[in-house]
C-alpha atoms as a PDB file:
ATOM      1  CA  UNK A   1     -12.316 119.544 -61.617  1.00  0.00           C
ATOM      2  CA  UNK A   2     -13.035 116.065 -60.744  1.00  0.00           C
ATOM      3  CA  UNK A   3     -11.754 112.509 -60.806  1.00  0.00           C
ATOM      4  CA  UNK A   4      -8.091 111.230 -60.224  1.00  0.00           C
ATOM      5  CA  UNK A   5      -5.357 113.214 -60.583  1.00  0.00           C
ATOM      6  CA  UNK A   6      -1.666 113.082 -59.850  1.00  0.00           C
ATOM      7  CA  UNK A   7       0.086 115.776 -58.233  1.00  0.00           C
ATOM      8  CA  UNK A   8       3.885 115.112 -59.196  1.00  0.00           C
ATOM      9  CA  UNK A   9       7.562 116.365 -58.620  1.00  0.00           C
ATOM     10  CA  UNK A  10      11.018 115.630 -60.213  1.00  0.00           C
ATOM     11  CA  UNK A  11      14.424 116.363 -58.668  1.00  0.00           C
ATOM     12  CA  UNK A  12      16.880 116.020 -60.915  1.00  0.00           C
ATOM     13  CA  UNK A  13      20.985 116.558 -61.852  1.00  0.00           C
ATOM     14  CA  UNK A  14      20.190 119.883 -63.631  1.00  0.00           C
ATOM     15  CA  UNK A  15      18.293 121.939 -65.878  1.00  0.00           C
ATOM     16  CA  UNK A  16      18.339 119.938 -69.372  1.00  0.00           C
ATOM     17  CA  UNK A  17      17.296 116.395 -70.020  1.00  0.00           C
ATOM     18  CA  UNK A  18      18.569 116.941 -73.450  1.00  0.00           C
ATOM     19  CA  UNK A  19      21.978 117.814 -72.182  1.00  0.00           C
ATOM     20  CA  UNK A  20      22.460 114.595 -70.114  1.00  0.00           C
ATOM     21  CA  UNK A  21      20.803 115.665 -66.728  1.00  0.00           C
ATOM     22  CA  UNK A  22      19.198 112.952 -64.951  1.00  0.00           C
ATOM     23  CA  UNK A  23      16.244 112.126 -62.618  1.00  0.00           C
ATOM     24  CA  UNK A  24      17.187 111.946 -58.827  1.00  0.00           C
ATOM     25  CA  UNK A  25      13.725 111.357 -56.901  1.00  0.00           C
ATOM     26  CA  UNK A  26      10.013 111.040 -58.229  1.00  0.00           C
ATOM     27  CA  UNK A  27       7.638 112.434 -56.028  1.00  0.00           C
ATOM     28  CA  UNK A  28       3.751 111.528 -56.875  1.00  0.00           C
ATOM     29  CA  UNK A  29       0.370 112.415 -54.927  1.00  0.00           C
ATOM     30  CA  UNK A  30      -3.153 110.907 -55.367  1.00  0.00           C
ATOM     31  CA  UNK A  31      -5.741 113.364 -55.282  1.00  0.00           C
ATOM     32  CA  UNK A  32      -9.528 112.510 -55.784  1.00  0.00           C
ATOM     33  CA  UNK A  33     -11.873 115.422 -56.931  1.00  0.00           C
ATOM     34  CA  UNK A  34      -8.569 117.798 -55.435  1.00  0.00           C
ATOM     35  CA  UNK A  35      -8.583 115.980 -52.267  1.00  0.00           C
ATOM     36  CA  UNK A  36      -5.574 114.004 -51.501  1.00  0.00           C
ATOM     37  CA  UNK A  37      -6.170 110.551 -50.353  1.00  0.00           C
ATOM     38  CA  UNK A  38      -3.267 109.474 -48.306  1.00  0.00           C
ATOM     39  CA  UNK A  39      -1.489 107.438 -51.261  1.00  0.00           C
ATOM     40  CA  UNK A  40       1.408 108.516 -52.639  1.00  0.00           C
ATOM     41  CA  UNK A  41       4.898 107.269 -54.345  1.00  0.00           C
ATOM     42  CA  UNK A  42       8.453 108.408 -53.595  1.00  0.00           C
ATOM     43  CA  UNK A  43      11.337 106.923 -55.287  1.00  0.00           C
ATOM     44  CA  UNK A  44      14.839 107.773 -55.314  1.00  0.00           C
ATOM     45  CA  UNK A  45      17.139 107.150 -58.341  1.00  0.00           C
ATOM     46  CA  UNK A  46      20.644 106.145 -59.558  1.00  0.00           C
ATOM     47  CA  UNK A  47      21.081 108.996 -62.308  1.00  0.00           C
ATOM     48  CA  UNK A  48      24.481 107.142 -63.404  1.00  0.00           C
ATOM     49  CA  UNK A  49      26.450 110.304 -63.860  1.00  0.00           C
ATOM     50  CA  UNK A  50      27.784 112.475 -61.343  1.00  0.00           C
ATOM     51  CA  UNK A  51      25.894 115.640 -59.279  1.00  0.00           C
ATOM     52  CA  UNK A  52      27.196 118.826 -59.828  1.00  0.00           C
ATOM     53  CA  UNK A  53      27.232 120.394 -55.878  1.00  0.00           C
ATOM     54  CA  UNK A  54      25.266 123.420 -56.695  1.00  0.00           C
ATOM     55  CA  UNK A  55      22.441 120.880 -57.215  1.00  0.00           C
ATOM     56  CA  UNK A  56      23.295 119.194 -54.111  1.00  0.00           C
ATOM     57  CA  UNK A  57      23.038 122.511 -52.170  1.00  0.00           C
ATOM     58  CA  UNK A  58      19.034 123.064 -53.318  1.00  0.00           C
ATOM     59  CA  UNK A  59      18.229 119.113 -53.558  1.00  0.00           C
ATOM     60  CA  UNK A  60      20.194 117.509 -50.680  1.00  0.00           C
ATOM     61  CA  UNK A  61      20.912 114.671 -53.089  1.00  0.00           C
ATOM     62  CA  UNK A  62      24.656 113.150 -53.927  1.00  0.00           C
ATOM     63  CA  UNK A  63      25.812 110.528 -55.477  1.00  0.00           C
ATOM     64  CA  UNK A  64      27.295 108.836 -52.750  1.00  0.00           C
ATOM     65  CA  UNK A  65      23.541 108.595 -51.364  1.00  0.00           C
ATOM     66  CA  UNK A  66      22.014 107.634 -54.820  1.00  0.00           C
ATOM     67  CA  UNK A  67      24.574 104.956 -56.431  1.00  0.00           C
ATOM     68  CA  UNK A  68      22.809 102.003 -54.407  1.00  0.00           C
ATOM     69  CA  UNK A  69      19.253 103.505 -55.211  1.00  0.00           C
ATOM     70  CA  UNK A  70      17.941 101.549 -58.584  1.00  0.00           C
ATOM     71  CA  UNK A  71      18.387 102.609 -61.686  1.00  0.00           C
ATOM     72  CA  UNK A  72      14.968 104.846 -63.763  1.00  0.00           C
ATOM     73  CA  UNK A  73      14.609 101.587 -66.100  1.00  0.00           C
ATOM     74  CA  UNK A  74      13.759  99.369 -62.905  1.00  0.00           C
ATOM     75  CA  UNK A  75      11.511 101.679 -61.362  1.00  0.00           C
ATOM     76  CA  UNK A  76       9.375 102.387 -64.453  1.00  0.00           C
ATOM     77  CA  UNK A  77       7.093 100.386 -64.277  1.00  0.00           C
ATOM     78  CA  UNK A  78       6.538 100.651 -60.524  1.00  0.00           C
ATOM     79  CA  UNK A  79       5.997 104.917 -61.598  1.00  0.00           C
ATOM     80  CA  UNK A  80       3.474 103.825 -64.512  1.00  0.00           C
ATOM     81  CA  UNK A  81       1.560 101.833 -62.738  1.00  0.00           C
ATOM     82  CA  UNK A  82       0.815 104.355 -60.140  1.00  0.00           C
ATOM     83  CA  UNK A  83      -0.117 106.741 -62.211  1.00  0.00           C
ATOM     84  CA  UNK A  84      -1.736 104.596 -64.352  1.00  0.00           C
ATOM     85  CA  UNK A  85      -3.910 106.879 -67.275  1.00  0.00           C
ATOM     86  CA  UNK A  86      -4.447 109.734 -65.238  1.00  0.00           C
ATOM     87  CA  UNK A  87      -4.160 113.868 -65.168  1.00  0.00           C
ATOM     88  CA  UNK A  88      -0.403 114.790 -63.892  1.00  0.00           C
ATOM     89  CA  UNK A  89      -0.515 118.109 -62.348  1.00  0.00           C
ATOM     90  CA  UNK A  90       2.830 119.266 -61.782  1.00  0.00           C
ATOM     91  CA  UNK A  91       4.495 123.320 -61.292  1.00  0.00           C
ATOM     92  CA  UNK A  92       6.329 124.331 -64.459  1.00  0.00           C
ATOM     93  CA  UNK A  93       4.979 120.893 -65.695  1.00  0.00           C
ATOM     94  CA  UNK A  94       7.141 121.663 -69.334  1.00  0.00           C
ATOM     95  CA  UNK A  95      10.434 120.793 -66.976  1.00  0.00           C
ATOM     96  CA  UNK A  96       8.850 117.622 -65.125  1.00  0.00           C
ATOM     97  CA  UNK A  97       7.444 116.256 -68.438  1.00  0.00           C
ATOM     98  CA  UNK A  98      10.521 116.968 -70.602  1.00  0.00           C
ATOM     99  CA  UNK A  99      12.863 114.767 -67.862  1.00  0.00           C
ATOM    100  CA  UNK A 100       9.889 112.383 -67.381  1.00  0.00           C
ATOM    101  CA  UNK A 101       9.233 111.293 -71.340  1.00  0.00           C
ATOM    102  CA  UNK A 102      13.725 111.701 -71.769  1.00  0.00           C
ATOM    103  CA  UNK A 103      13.890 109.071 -69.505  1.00  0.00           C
ATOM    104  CA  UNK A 104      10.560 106.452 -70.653  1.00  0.00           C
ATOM    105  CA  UNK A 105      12.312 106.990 -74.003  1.00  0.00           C
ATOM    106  CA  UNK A 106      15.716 105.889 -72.951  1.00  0.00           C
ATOM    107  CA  UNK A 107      13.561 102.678 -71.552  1.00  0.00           C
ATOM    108  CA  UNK A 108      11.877 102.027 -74.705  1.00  0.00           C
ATOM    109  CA  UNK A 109       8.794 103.301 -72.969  1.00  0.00           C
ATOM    110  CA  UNK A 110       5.461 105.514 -75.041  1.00  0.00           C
ATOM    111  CA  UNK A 111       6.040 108.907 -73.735  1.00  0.00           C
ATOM    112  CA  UNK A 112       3.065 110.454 -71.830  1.00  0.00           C
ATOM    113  CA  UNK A 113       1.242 112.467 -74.330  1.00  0.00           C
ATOM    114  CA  UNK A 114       1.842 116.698 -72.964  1.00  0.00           C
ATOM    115  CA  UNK A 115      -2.226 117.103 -73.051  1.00  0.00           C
ATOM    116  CA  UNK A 116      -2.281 114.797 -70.230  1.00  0.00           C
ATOM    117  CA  UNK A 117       0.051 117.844 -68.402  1.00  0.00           C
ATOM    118  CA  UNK A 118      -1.760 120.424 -65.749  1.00  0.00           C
ATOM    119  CA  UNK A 119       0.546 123.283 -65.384  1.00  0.00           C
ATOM    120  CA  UNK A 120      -0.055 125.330 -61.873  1.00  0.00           C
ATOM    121  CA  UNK A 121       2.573 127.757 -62.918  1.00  0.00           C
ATOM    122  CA  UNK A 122       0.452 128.671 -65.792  1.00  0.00           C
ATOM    123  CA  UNK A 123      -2.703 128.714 -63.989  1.00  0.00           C
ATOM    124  CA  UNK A 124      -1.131 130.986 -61.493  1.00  0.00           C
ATOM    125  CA  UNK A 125      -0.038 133.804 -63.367  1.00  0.00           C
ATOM    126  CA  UNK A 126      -3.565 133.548 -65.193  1.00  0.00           C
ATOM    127  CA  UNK A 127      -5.304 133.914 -62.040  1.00  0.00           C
ATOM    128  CA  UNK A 128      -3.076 136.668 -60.440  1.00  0.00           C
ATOM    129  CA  UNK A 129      -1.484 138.207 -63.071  1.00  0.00           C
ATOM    130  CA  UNK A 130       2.262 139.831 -62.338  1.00  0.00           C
ATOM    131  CA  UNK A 131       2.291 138.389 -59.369  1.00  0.00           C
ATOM    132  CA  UNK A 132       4.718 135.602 -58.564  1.00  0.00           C
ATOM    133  CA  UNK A 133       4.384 132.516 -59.404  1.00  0.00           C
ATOM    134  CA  UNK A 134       6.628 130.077 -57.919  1.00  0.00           C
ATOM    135  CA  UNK A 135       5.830 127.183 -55.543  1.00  0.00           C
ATOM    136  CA  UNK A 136       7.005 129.104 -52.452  1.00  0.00           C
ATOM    137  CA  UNK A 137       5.188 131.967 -53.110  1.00  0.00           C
ATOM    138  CA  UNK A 138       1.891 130.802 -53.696  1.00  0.00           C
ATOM    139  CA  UNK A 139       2.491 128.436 -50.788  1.00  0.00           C
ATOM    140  CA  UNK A 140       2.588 132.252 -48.760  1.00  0.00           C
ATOM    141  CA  UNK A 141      -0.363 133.183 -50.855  1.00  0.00           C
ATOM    142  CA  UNK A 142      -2.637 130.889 -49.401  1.00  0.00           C
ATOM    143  CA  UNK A 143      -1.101 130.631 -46.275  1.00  0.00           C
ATOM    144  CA  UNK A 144       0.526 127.294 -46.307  1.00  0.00           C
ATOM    145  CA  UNK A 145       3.283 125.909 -43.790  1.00  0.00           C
ATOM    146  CA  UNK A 146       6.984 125.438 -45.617  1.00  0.00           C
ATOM    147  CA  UNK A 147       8.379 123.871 -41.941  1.00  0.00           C
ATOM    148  CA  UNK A 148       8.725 120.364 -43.595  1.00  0.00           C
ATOM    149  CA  UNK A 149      10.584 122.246 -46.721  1.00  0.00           C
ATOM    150  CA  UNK A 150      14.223 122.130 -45.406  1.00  0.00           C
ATOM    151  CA  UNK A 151      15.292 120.981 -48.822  1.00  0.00           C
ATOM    152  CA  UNK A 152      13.399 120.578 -52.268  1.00  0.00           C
ATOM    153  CA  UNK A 153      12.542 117.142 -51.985  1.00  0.00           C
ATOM    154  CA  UNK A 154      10.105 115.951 -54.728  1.00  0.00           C
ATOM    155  CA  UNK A 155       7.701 114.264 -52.562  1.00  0.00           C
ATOM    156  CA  UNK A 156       7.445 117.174 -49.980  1.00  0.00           C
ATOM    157  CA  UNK A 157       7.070 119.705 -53.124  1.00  0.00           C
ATOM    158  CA  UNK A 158       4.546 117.283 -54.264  1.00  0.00           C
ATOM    159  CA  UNK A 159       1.893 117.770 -51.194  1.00  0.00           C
ATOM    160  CA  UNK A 160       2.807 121.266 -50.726  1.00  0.00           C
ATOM    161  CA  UNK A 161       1.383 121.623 -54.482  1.00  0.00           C
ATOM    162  CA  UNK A 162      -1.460 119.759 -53.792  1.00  0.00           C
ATOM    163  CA  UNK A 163      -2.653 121.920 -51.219  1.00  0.00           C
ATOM    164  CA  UNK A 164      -1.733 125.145 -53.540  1.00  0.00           C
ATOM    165  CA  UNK A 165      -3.575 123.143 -56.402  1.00  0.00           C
ATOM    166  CA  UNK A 166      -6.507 122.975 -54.180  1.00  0.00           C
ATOM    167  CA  UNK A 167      -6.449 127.266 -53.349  1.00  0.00           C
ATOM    168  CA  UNK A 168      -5.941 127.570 -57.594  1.00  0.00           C
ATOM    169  CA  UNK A 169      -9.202 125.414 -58.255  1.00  0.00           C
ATOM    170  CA  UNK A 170     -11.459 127.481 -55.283  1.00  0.00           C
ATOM    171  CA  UNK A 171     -10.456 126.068 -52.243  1.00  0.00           C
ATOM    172  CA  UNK A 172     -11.812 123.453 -50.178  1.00  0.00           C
ATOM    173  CA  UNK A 173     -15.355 125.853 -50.326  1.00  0.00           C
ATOM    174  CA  UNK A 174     -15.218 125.195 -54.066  1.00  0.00           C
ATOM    175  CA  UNK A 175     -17.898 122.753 -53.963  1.00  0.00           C
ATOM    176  CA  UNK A 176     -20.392 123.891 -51.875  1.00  0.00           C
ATOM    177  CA  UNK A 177     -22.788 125.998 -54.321  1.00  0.00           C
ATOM    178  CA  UNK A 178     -25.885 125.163 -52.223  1.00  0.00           C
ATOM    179  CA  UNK A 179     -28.052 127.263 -54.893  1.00  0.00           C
ATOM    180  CA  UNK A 180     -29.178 125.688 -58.085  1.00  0.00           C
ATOM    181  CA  UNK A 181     -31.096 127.601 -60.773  1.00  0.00           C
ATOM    182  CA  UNK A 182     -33.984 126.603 -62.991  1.00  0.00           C
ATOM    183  CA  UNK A 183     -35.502 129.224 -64.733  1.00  0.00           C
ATOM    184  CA  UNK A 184     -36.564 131.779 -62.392  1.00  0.00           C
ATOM    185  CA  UNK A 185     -36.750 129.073 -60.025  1.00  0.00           C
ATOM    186  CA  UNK A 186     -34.137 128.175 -57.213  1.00  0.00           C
ATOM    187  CA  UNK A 187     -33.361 124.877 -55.293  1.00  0.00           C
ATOM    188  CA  UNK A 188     -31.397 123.896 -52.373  1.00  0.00           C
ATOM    189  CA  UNK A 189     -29.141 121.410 -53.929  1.00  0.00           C
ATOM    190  CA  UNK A 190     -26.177 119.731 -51.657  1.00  0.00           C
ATOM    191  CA  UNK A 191     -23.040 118.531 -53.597  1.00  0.00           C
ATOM    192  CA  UNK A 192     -22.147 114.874 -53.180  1.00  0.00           C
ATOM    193  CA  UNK A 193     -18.882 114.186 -52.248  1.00  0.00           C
ATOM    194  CA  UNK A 194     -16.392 111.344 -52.352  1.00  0.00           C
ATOM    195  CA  UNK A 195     -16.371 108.886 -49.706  1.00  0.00           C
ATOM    196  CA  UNK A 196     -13.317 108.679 -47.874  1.00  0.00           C
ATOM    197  CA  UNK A 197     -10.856 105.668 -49.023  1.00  0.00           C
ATOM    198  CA  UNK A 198     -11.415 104.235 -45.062  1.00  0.00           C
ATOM    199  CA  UNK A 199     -13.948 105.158 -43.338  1.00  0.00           C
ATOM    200  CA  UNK A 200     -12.976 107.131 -40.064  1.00  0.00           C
ATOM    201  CA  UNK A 201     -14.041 105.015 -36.317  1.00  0.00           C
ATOM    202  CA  UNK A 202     -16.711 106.737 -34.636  1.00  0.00           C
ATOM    203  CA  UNK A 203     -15.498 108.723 -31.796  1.00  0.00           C
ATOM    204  CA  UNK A 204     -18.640 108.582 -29.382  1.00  0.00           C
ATOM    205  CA  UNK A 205     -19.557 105.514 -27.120  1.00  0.00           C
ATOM    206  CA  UNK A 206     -22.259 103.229 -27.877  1.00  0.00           C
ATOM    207  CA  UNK A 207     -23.891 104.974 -24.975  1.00  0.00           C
ATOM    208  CA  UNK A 208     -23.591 108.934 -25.941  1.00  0.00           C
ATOM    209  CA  UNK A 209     -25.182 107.648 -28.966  1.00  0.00           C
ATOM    210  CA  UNK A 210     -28.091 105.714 -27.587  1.00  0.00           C
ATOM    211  CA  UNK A 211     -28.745 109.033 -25.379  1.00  0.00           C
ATOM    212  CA  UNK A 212     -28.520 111.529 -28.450  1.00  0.00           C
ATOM    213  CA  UNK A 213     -31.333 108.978 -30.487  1.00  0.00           C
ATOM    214  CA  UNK A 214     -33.292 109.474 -26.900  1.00  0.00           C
ATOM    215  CA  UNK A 215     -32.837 113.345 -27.067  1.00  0.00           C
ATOM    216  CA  UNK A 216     -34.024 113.876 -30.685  1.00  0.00           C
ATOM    217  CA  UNK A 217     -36.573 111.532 -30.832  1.00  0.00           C
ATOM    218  CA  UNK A 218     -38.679 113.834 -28.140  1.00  0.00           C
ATOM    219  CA  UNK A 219     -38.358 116.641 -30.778  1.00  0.00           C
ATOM    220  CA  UNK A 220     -41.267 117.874 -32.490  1.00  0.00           C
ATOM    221  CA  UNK A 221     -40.396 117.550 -36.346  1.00  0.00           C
ATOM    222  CA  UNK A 222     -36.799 118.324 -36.745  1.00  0.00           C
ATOM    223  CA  UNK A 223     -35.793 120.490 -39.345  1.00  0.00           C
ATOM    224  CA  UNK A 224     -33.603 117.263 -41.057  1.00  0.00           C
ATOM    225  CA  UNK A 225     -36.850 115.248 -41.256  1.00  0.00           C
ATOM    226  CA  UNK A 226     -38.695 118.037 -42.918  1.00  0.00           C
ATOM    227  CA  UNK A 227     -36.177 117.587 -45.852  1.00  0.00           C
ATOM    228  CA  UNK A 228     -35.862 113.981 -45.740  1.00  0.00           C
ATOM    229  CA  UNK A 229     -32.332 112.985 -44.364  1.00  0.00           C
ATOM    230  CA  UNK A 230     -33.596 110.941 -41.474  1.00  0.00           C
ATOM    231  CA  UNK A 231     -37.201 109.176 -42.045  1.00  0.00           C
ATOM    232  CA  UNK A 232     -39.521 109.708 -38.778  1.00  0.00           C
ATOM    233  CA  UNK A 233     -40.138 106.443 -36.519  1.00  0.00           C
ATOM    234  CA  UNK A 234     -43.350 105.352 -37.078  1.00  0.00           C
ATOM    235  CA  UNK A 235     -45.905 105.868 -34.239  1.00  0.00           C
ATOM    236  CA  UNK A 236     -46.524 102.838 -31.765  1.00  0.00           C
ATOM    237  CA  UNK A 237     -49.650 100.696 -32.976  1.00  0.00           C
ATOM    238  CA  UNK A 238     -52.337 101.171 -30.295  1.00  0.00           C
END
């Protein structure tokens, strides 16, 4: 799995967007080739109706803390944008898309078409059959933190998925297949990775690295010149 994706979460006033539930809080994650990059959306929402407090018990949310919030149809296109055409991965994603295209339709909006939809639910109980499948316990599955999860807040359900998303497509070893097949032959192949959105500062001194360059160039063919990923200094003209 490759390119952008968006890992996404909707709170909400209840269980039916047909019924006259609401969205409360969108919660969306960038991840590139399953690696989030440090963008991300929250946005919390007027749902102009009431919360029932059974909701407000799991979500946190009331309506004395949303009525000042804006409204979905200002925030639309502010949501669209960031997501712009891509991949929405999101747990039971049938929920999250029903509320999602209830509300672009009540703004006059094209609904998101369902094959654009990644359900991690579904891949779950695919990949571990009769085993549960919600958020929480995959998250203990594959040994992720729930500290931050006081409360379901979309965002915070958002990156938690990301990182279960990431254990459901191989992990962050799922890349490296080092051996490449041709025939009957084989060759060391290394995968190519995206480069990070901002490049990290180096951490070592302009000295430390003018002493490692002195320390390997006194080696005797290093094995990372033998394959090519740092070409030999030329030898000194006489």
């Amino acid at each position: 799995m490759t390119g952008r994706q968006i890992i996404f979460d909707t709170e909400t006033t209840g269980l039916s967007p047909q019924g006259g539930d609401r969205v409360t809080e969108l919660g969306c994650v960038e991840v590139i080739d399953l690696i989030p990059t440090g963008k991300d959306l929250r946005i919390l929402i007027n749902p102009e109706r009431d919360i029932p407090a059974e909701v407000t018990e799991v979500t946190g949310h009331t309506w004395e803390m949303l009525k000042d919030e804006p409204v979905f149809a200002k925030i639309v296109d502010q949501f669209l944008d960031f997501v712009q055409d891509s991949e929405l991965v999101a747990h039971n994603a049938g929920f999250d898309m029903g509320f999602i295209n209830m509300e672009l339709k009540r703004c006059g909006k094209p609904v998101i078409d369902p094959a654009r939809f990644i359900d991690t639910a579904a891949m779950a109980r695919k990949k571990y059959p009769g085993a549960p499948a919600s958020l929480d316990a995959l998250c203990k599955r594959f040994d992720i933190s729930l500290t931050s999860r006081t409360k379901h807040g979309a965002l915070i359900d958002a990156y938690l998925l990301a990182e279960v998303y990431l254990e459901l497509n191989g992990g962050r070893e799922q890349g490296l297949s080092f051996i490449a097949r041709s025939g009957d032959a084989q060759a060391v192949t290394y995968p190519r990775r995206s480069p990070r959105p901002q490049p990290l500062a180096p951490l070592s001194t302009d000295a430390e690295r003018a002493a490692h360059l002195a320390f390997i160039s006194e080696m005797d063919d290093p094995l990372w010149t033998q394959l090519g990923l740092v070409k030999p200094k030329a030898e000194p003209a006489d």
